[in-house]
Structure formats: structure tokens, C-alpha cells
Protein backbone atom coordinates (compact mmCIF):
# COMPACT_ATOMS: atom_id res chain seq x y z
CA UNK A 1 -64.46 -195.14 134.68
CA UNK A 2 -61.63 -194.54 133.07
CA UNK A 3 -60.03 -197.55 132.32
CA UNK A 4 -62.56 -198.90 129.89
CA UNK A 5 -61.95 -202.63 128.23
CA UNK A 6 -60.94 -202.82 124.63
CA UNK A 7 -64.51 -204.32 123.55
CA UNK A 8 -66.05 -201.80 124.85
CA UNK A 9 -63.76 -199.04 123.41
CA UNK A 10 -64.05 -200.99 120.13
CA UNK A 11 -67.41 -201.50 120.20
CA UNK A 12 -68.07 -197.61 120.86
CA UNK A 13 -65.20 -196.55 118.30
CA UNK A 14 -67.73 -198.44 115.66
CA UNK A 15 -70.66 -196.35 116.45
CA UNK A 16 -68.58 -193.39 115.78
CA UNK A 17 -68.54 -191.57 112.40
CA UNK A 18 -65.23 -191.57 112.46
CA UNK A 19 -65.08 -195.51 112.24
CA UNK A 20 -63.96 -195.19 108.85
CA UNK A 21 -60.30 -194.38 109.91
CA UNK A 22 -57.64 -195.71 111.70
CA UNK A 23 -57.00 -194.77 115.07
CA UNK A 24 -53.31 -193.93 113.98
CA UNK A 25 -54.89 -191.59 111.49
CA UNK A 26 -56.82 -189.88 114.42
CA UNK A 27 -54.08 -189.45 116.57
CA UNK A 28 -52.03 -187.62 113.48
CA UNK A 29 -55.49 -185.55 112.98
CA UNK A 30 -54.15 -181.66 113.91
CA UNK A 31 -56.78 -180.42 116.66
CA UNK A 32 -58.17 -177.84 114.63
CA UNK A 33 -59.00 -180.03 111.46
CA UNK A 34 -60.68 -182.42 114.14
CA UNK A 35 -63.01 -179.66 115.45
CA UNK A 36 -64.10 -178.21 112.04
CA UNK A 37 -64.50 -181.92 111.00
CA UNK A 38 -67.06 -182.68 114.13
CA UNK A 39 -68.66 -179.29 114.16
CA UNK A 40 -67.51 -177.66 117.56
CA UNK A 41 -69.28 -175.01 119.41
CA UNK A 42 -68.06 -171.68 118.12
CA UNK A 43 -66.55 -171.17 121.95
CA UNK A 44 -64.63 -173.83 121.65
CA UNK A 45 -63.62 -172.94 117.66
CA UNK A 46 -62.59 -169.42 119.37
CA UNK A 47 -59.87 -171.31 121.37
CA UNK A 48 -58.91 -173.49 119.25
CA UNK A 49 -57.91 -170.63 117.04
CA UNK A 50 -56.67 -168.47 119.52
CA UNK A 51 -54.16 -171.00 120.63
CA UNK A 52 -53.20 -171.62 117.17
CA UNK A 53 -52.24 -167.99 117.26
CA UNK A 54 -50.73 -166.52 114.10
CA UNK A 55 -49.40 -169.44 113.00
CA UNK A 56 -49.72 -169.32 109.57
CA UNK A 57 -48.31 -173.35 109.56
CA UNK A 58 -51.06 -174.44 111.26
CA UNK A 59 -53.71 -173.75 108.40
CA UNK A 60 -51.51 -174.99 105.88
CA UNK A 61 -51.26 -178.37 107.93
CA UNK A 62 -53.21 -181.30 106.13
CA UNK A 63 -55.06 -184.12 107.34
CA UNK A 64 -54.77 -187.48 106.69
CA UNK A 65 -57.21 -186.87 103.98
CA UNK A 66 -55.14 -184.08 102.81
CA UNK A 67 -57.01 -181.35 103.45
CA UNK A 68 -56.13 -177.77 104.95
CA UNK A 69 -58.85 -176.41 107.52
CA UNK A 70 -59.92 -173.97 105.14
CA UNK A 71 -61.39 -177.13 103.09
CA UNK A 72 -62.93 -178.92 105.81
CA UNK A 73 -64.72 -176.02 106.65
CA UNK A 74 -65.96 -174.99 103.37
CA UNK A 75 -67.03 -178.66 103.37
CA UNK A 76 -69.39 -178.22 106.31
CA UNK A 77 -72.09 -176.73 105.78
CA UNK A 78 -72.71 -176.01 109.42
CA UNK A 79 -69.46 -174.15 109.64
CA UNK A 80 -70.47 -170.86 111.06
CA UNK A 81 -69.65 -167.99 108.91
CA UNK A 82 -67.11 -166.59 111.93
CA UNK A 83 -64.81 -169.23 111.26
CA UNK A 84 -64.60 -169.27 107.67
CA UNK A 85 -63.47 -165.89 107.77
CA UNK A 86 -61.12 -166.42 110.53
CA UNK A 87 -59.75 -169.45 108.77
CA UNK A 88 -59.90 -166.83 105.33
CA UNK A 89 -57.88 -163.87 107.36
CA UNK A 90 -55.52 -166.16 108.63
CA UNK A 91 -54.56 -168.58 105.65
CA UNK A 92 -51.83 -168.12 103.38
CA UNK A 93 -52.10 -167.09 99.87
CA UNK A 94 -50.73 -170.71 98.58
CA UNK A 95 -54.20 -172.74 100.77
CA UNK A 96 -56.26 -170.28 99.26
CA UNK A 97 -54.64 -170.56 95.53
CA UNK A 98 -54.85 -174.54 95.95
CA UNK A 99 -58.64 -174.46 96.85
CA UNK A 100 -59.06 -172.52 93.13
CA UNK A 101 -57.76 -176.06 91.68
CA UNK A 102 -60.11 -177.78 93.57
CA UNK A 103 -62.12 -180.00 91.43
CA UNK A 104 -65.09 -179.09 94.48
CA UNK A 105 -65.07 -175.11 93.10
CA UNK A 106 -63.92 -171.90 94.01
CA UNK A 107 -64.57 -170.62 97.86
CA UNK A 108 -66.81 -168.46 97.10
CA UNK A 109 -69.11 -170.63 94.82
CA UNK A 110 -68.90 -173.54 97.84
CA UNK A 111 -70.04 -170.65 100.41
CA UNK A 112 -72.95 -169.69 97.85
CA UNK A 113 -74.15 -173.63 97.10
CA UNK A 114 -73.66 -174.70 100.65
CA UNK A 115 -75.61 -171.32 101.89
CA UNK A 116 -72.82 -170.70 104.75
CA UNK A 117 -74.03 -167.64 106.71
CA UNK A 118 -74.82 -165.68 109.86
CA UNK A 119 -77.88 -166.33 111.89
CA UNK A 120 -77.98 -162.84 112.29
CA UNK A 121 -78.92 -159.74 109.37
CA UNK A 122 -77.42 -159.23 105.78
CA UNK A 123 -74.51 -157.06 106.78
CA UNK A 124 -72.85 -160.09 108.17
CA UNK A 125 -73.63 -161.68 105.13
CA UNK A 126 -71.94 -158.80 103.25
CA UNK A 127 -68.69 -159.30 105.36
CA UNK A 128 -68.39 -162.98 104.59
CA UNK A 129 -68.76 -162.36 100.86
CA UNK A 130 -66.29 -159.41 101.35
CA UNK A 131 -63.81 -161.24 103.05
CA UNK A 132 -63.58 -164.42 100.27
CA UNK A 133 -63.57 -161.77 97.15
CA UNK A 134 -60.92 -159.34 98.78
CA UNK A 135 -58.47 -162.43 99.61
CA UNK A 136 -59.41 -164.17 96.61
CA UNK A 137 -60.75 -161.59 93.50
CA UNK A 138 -60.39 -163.95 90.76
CA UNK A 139 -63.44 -165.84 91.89
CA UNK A 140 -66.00 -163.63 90.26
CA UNK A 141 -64.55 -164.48 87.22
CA UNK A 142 -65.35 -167.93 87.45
CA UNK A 143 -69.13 -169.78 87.13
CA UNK A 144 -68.93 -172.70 89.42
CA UNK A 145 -68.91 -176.38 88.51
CA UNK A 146 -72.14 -177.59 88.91
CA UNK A 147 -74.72 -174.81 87.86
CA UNK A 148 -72.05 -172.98 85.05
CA UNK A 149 -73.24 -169.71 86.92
CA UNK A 150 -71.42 -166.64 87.88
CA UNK A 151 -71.46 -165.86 91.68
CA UNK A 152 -74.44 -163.45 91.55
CA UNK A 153 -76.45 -165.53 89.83
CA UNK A 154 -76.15 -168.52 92.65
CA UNK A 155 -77.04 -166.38 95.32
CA UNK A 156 -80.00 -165.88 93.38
CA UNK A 157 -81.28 -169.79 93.16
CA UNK A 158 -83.73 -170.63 96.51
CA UNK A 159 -84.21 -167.19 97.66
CA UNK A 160 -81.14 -167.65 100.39
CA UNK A 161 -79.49 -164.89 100.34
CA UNK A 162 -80.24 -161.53 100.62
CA UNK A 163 -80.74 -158.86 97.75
CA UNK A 164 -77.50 -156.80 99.21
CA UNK A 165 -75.76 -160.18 98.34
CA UNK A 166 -76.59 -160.45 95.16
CA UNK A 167 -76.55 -156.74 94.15
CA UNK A 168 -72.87 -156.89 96.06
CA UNK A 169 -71.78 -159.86 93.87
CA UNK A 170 -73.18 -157.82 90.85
CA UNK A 171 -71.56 -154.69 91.38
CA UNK A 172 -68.15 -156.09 91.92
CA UNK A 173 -67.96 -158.30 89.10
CA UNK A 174 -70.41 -156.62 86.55
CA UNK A 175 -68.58 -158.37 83.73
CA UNK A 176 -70.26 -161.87 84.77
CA UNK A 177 -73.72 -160.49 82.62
CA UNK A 178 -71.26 -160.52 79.45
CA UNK A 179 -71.54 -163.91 78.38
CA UNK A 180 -75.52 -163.41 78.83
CA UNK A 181 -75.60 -160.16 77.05
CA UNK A 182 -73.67 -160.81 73.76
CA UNK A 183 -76.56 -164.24 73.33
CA UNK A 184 -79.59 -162.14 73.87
CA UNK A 185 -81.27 -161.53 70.31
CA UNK A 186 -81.89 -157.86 69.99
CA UNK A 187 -85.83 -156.71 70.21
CA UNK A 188 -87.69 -155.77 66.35
């Protein structure tokens, strides 16, 4: 069983999504980028980050695409909301700094677009929002790439996320209604 031929290993490598890179690139993937890349089981996410411990080298690793964890899973937009803010807590001010360069937006407008969340009630939804603002702040100063809208105005578009969301998003950064404010014509 375990001594498969190279055809067949080939011709199952092919059916793969993963096809598209070497197998030396595969073996240099870092365990942890591989699971967020194929969309683990949170169990299995939960180990993987327990045994990466508090590492803080291991989520500044890159891929062979050269990308931290952090990016894969703001990438995906089944990453469970758990592990983006485990990957938030435990990543190092530089990873999260480098994802505000990103040409793909700020964190927190990727979480918004991609509508990464909780199963469960809006709390959770509250603590995920939390979490990205507190390590990263600047973010609500920012509209993101592709609508040109502030945070709160994103969680708005196709009634995703809840009304503590938005009001949350609001209240921290209540600057963001400037721009729309100062082009309003005053009412005769």
C-alpha cells in the first residue's frame, strides 16, 4: 500500500491543486502555511499552533510564495475566525506592518470583503474586529482598495455583518464620515 509506483504518484500529484508547484517547493512548505493553505479542521489548526508554541519565528516564516501565515489565512476565506486571531495574537508587529503594504489591503478591510467570521452570534464577531484594530489601529484610517470605503461602511455592503459591527467600526474611527461630511451640500 505503501509503496506506490511513480505513475501512479504522478498521476495523483496532477489531480492535486497543488500541481502547480514543485515537489521541492512542497517539501520547503512550513506545516502551518500548508494547513491554512488546504483548509484544515480547526482541531487539527489547534495543534498545529500549539506545537508551534510561542514561537514568534514561525509566523514570520514565508512560503515559497512568500507569504507569512497571517496572509494565507486572510486569503482564505474559509479561514475560521479562531485562527485569524490566533495567527493576529501571536504575530509580530513587522508581519502585521508588511500586510499594510500589501497591494491586497489592510487586514481588516480583507476580513470585511472576504466576510471571515464565527458561525456563532455577533459578540464573536466583535472580538475578531477587536482583535485586528487593537494590534493594528491605523486601519480605520484607511478605505480599502477596491470599494474606496472606510471600514464601517464595508461591513455595511450585503447585509453580512451585524449592526454591533458596524456601529463598533463607527464608534472607533468616527473620523471615517469626514470626507463624506465636508461634500454634503448644506439643506435651503
Amino acid at each position: 500500500y505503501c509503496n506506490e509506483s511513480q505513475s501512479t504518484k504522478n498521476a495523483f500529484d496532477e489531480t492535486l491543486f497543488l500541481s502547480d508547484y514543485s515537489s521541492k517547493e512542497l517539501e520547503k512548505t512550513p506545516l502551518l502555511h500548508a494547513a491554512l493553505e488546504i483548509g484544515c479542521p480547526m482541531g487539527l489548526m489547534n495543534r498545529i499552533l500549539c506545537a508551534c508554541g510561542a514561537r514568534t519565528a514561525e509566523f514570520c516564516r514565508l512560503d515559497g510564495q512568500n507569504r507569512t501565515p497571517l496572509t494565507i489565512a486572510l486569503s482564505n476565506k474559509e479561514t475560521p475566525a479562531e485562527i485569524v486571531i490566533e495567527l493576529f495574537k501571536r504575530s509580530p508587529a513587522e508581519v502585521i506592518e508588511k500586510l499594510d503594504a500589501d497591494e491586497e489591503g489592510l487586514p481588516l478591510h480583507r476580513i470585511i470583503n472576504a466576510g471571515i467570521k464565527y458561525s456563532s452570534r455577533s459578540e464573536n464577531e466583535l472580538v475578531l474586529i477587536g482583535t485586528i484594530v487593537e494590534k493594528a489601529p491605523q486601519v480605520l484610517h484607511f478605505q480599502d482598495n477596491i470599494h474606496g470605503m472606510p471600514p464601517f461602511m464595508l461591513a455595511c455592503i450585503d447585509n453580512v455583518w451585524s449592526i454591533d459591527v458596524v456601529y463598533g467600526l463607527l464608534r472607533t474611527g468616527p473620523w471615517a464620515i469626514e470626507p463624506y461630511i465636508k461634500k454634503r451640500k448644506p439643506i435651503k
